[in-house]
Protein backbone atom coordinates (compact mmCIF):
# COMPACT_ATOMS: atom_id res chain seq x y z
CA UNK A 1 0.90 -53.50 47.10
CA UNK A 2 1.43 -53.36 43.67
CA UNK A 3 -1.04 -54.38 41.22
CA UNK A 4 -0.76 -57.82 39.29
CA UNK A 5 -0.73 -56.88 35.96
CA UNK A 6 -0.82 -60.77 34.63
CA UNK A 7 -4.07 -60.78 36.36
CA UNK A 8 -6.49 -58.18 34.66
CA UNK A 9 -7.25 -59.54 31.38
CA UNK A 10 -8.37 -57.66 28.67
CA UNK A 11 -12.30 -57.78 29.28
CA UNK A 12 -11.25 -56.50 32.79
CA UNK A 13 -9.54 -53.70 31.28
CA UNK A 14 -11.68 -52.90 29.10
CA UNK A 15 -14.86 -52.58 32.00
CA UNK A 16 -12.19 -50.15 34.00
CA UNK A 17 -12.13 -48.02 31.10
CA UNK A 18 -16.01 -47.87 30.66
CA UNK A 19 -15.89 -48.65 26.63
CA UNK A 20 -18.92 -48.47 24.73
CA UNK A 21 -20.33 -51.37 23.97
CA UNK A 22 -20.06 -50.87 20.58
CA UNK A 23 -16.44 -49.69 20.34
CA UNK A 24 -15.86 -53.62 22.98
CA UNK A 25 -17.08 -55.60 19.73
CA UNK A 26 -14.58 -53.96 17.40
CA UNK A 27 -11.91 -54.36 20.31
CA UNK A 28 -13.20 -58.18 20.78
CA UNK A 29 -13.25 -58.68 16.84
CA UNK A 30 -9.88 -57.11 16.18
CA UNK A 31 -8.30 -59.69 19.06
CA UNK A 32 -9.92 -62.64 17.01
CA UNK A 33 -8.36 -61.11 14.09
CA UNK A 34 -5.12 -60.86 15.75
CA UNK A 35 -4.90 -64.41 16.87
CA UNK A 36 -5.90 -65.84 13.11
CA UNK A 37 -3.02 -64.13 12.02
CA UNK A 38 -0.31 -65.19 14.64
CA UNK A 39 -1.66 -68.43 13.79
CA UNK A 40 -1.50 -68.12 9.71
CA UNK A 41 1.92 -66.81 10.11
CA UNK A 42 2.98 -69.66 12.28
CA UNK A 43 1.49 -72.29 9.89
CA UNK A 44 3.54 -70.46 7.03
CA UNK A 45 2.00 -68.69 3.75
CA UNK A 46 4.71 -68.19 1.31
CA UNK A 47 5.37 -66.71 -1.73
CA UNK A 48 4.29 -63.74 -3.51
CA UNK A 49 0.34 -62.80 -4.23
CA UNK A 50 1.32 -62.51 -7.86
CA UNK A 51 -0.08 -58.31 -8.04
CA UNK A 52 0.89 -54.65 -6.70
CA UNK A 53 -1.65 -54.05 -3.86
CA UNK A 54 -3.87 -50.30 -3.73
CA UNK A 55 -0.27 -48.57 -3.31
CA UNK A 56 2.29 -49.98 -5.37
CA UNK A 57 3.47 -52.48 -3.29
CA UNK A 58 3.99 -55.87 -3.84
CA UNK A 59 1.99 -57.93 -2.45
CA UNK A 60 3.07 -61.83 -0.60
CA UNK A 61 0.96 -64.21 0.82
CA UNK A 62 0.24 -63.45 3.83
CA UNK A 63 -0.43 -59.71 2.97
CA UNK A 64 -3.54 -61.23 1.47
CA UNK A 65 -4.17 -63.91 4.16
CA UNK A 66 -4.62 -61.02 7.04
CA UNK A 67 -6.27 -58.25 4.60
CA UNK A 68 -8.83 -60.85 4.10
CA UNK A 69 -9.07 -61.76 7.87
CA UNK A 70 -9.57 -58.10 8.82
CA UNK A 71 -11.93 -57.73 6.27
CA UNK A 72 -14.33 -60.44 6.46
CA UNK A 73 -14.22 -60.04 10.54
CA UNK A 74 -15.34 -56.51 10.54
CA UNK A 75 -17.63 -56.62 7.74
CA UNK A 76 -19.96 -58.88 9.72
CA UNK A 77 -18.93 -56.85 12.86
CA UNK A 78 -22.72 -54.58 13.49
CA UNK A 79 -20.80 -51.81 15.07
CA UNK A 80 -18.67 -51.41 11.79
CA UNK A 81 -19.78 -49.11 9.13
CA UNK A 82 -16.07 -48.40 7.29
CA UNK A 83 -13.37 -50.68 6.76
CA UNK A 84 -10.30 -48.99 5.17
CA UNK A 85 -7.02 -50.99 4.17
CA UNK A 86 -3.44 -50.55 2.91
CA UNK A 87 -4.31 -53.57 0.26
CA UNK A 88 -7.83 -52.39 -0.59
CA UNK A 89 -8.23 -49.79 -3.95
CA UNK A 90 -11.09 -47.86 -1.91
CA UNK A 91 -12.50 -48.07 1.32
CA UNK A 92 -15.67 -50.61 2.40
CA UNK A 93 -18.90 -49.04 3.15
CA UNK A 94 -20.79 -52.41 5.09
CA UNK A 95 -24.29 -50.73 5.16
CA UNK A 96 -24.54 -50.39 8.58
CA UNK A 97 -24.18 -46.92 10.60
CA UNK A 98 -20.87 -47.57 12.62
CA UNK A 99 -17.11 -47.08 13.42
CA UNK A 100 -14.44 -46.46 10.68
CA UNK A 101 -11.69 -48.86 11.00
CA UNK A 102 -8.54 -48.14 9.17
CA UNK A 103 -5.46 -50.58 8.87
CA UNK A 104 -2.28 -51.94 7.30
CA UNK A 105 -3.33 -55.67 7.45
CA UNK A 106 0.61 -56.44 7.84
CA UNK A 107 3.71 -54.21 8.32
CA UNK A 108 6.73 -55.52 7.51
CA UNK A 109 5.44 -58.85 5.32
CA UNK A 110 8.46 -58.05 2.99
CA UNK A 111 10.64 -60.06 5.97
CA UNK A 112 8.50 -62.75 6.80
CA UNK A 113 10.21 -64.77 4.58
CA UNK A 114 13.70 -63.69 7.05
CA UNK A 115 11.46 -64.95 10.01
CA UNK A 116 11.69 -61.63 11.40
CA UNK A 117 8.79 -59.67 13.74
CA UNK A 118 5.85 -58.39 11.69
CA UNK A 119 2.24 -56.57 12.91
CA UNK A 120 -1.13 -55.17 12.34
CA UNK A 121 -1.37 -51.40 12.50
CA UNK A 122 -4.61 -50.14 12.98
CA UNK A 123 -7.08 -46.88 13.92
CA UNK A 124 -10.47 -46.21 15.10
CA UNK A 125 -12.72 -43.49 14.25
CA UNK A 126 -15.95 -42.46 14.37
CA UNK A 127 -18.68 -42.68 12.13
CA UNK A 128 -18.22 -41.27 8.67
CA UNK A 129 -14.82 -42.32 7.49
CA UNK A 130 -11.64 -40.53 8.19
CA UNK A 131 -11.40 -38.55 4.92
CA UNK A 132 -11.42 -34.84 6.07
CA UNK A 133 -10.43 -35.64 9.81
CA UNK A 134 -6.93 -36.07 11.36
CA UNK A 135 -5.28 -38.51 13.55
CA UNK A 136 -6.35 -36.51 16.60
CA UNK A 137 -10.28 -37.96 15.80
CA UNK A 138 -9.09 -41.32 16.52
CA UNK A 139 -11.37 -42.94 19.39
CA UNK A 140 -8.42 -45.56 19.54
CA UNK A 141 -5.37 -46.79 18.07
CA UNK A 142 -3.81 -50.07 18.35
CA UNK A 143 -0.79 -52.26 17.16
CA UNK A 144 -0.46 -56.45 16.65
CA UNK A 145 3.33 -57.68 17.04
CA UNK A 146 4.15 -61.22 15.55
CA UNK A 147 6.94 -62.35 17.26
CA UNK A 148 8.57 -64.86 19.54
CA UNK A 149 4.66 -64.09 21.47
CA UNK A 150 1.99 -62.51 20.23
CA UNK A 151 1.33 -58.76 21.68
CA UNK A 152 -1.02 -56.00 21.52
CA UNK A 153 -0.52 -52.49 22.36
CA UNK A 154 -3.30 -50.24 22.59
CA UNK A 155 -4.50 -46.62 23.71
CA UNK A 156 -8.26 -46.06 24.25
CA UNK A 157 -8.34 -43.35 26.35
CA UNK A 158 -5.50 -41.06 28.19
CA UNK A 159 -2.62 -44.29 28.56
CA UNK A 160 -1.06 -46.90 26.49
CA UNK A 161 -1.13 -50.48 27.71
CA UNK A 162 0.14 -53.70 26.16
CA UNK A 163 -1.13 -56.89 26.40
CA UNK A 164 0.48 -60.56 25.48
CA UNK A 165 -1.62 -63.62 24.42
CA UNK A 166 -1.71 -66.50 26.50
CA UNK A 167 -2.75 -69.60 24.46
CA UNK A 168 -3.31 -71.63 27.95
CA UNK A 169 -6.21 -69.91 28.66
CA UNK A 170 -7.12 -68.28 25.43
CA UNK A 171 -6.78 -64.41 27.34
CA UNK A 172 -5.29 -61.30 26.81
CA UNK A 173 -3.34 -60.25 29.72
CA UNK A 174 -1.89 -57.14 30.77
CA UNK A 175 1.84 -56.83 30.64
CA UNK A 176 3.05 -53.26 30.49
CA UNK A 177 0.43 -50.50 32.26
CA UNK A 178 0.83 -46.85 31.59
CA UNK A 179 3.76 -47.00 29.25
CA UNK A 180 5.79 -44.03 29.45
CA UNK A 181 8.88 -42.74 26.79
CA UNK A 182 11.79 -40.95 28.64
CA UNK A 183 12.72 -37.46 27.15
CA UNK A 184 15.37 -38.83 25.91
CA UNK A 185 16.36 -42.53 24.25
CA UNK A 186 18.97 -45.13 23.07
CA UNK A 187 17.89 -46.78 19.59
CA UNK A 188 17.40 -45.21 16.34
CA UNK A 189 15.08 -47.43 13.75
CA UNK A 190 16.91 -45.86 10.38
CA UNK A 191 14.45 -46.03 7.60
CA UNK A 192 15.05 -44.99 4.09
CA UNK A 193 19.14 -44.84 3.72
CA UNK A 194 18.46 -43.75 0.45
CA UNK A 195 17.72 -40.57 1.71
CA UNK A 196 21.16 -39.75 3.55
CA UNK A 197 22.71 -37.68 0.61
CA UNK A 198 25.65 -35.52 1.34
CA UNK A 199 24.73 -32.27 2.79
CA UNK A 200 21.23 -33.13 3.47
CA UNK A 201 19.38 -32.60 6.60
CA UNK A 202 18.84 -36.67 6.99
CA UNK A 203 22.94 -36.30 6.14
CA UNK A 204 23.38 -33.73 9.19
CA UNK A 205 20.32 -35.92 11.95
CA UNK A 206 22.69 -39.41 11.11
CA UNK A 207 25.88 -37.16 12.46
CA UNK A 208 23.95 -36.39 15.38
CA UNK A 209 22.73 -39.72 16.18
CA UNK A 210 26.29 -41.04 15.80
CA UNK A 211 27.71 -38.46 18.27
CA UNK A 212 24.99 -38.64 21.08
CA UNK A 213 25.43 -43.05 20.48
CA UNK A 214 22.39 -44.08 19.79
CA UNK A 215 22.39 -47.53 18.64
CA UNK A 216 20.53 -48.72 15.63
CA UNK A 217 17.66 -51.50 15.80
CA UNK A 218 16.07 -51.40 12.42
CA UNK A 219 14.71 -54.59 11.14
CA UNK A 220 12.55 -53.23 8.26
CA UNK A 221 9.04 -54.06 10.36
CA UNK A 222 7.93 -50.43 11.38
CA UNK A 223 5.52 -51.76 13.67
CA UNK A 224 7.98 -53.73 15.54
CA UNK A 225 10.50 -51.11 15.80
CA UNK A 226 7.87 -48.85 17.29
CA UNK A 227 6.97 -51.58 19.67
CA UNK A 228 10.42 -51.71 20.43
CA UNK A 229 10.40 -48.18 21.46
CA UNK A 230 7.72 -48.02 23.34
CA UNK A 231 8.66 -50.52 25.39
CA UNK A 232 12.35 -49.91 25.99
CA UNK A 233 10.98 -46.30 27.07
CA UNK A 234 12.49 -44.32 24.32
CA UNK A 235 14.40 -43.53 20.82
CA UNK A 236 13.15 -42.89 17.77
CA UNK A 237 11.72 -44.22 13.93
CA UNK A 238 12.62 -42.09 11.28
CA UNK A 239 11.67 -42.57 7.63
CA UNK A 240 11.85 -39.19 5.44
CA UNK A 241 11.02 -38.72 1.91
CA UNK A 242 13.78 -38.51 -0.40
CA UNK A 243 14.08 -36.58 -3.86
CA UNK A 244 12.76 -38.82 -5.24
CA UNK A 245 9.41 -39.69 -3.24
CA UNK A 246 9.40 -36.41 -1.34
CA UNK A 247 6.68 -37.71 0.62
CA UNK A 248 8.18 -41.27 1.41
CA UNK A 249 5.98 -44.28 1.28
CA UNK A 250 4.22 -44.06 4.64
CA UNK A 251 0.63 -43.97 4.65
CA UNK A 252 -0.65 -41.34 6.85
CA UNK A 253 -4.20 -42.81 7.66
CA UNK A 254 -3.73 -46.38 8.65
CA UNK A 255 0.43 -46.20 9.66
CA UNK A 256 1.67 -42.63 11.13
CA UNK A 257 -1.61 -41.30 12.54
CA UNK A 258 -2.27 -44.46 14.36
CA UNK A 259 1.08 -44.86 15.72
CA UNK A 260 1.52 -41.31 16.30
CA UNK A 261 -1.51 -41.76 18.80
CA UNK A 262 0.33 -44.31 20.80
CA UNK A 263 3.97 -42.58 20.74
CA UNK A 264 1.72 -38.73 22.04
CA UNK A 265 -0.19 -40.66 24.56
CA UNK A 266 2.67 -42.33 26.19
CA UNK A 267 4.96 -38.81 26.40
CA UNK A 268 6.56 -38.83 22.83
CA UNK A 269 5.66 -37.04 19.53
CA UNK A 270 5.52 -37.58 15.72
CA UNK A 271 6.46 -35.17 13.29
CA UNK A 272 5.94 -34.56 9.34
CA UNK A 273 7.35 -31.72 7.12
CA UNK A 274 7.59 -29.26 10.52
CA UNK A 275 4.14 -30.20 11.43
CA UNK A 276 2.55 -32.77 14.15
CA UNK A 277 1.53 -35.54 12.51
CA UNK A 278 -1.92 -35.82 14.31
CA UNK A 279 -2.63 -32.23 12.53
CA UNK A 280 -2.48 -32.95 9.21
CA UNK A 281 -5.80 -33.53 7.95
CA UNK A 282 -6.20 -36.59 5.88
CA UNK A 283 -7.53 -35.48 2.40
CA UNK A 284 -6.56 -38.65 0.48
CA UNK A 285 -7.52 -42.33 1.30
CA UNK A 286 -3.69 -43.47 0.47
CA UNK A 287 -2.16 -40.47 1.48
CA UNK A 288 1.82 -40.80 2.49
CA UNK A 289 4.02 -38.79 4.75
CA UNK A 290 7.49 -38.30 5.85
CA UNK A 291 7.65 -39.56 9.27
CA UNK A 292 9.48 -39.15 12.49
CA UNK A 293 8.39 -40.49 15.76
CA UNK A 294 9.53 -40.82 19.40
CA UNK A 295 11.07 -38.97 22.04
CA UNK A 296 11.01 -35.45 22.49
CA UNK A 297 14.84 -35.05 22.92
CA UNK A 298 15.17 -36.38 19.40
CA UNK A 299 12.24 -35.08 17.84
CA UNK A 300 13.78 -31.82 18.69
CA UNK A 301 17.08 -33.06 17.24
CA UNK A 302 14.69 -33.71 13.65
CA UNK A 303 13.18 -30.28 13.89
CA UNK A 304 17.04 -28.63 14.51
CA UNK A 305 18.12 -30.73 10.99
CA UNK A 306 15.28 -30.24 8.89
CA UNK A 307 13.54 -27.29 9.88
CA UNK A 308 15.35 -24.86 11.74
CA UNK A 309 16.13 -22.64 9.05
CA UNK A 310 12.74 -22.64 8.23
């Protein structure tokens, strides 16, 4: 008989996977945070936060709404010792010997003003920071969609399981165990037109994409269009650098490693300038990279473009 997945909520799931106790509390914390957010988003922050955040970006509302949720939440978290952020200038250092937890507060707050799906991206280290590591030290990686329902997706161990919020009973249940990416898939999130010139290898991957019909489901929300496929089983996200920002405007630390975790661990693999993304060591807190992620078939199909003469 097949399990009931809307039965094992997460506190179940997390006892099955024998989590420390101090790694639960960051888990528990980060679902609080989750929530708060879902719920900001749904009472409606508009308008821009009137600065450039730590990377250039412009900042709106509610980019400052769930940095400061994040924040404050793991800051009095005792298991916490780092708190790292797309919208903070340097990382936090709370005082306490703990886990580093690294984040973009929201992906994709440039089309909440569109309505359209947003998230939380976010990765889990040890002690220490992350400076000097790579995304392979990760204990755990996890991603918030905002949407039509509120969903997490998570890896903490060898599989990658998402989870949707029931209000009702205030739980995180199980929806999708063990999610696996076929070899090969059907939808191609195209990020960064800008960098299809003629001739160019991102030129010669959209000529390939066209002739094996993929169909593209970009929406501008990286997080969601990851989501989207992890759960349809397959395709890929693609968002090289250009000539003119070489190495994009991805951060490697606290977007690609952490969803490069979750892609691996469910059968797929991200890629960065001929090298797997959970390789490169992180030597700089805001540190961008090119970025390709998803199933093998066309991961292969990026290395064939870009690389192969290499």
């Amino acid at each position: 008989m097949s399990k009931d997945l809307m039965a094992v909520t997460f506190s179940h799931y997390i006892k099955d996977k024998a989590v420390s106790p101090e790694l639960a509390s960051v888990f528990d914390d980060l679902l609080k945070a989750g929530k708060e957010i879902f719920s900001a988003l749904q009472s409606g922050v508009e308008g821009s936060g009137g600065k450039m955040n730590a990377t250039g970006d412009q900042q709106v509302g509610m980019d400052v709404v769930s940095n400061d949720i994040l924040v404050k939440i793991l800051r009095e978290n005792g298991a916490v010792g780092y708190v790292g952020s797309e919208e903070l200038e340097v990382p936090m250092e709370t005082g306490k010997d703990g886990l580093s937890v690294v984040f973009d507060p929201l992906d994709g707050s440039s089309v909440v003003d569109v309505n359209l799906s947003t998230g939380t991206i976010i990765g889990i280290y040890d002690e220490g920071g992350f400076l000097g590591k790579t995304g392979r030290d990760q204990i755990a990686s996890m991603i918030f969609v905002y949407g039509p329902q509120l969903t997490m997706t998570l890896t903490c161990s060898d599989t990658v399981d998402a989870f949707v919020f029931h209000p009702g009973n205030d739980e995180f249940v199980l929806q999708h165990e063990n999610i696996r990416l076929h070899e090969k898939g059907k939808i191609w999130g195209f990020g960064n037109t800008a960098a299809v010139e003629s001739g160019s290898a991102y030129s010669k991957f959209l000529e390939k994409m066209i002739q094996s019909g993929h169909a593209v489901r970009y929406s501008g929300g990286m997080v969601a269009d990851v989501n989207q496929i992890l759960l349809k089983g397959g395709g890929i996200f693609t968002y090289p650098g250009s000539a003119e920002k070489p190495q994009g405007k991805l951060r490697l630390a606290y977007e690609c490693a952490p969803l490069a975790l979750l892609v691996e661990r469910a059968g797929g693999e991200a890629v960065s300038n001929n090298q797997n993304i959970l390789d490169i060591e992180l030597q700089e807190y805001h540190q961008r990279a090119p970025f390709f992620v998803g199933s093998r078939e066309e991961i292969e199909m990026v290395r064939s473009c870009f690389w192969a003469s290499n």
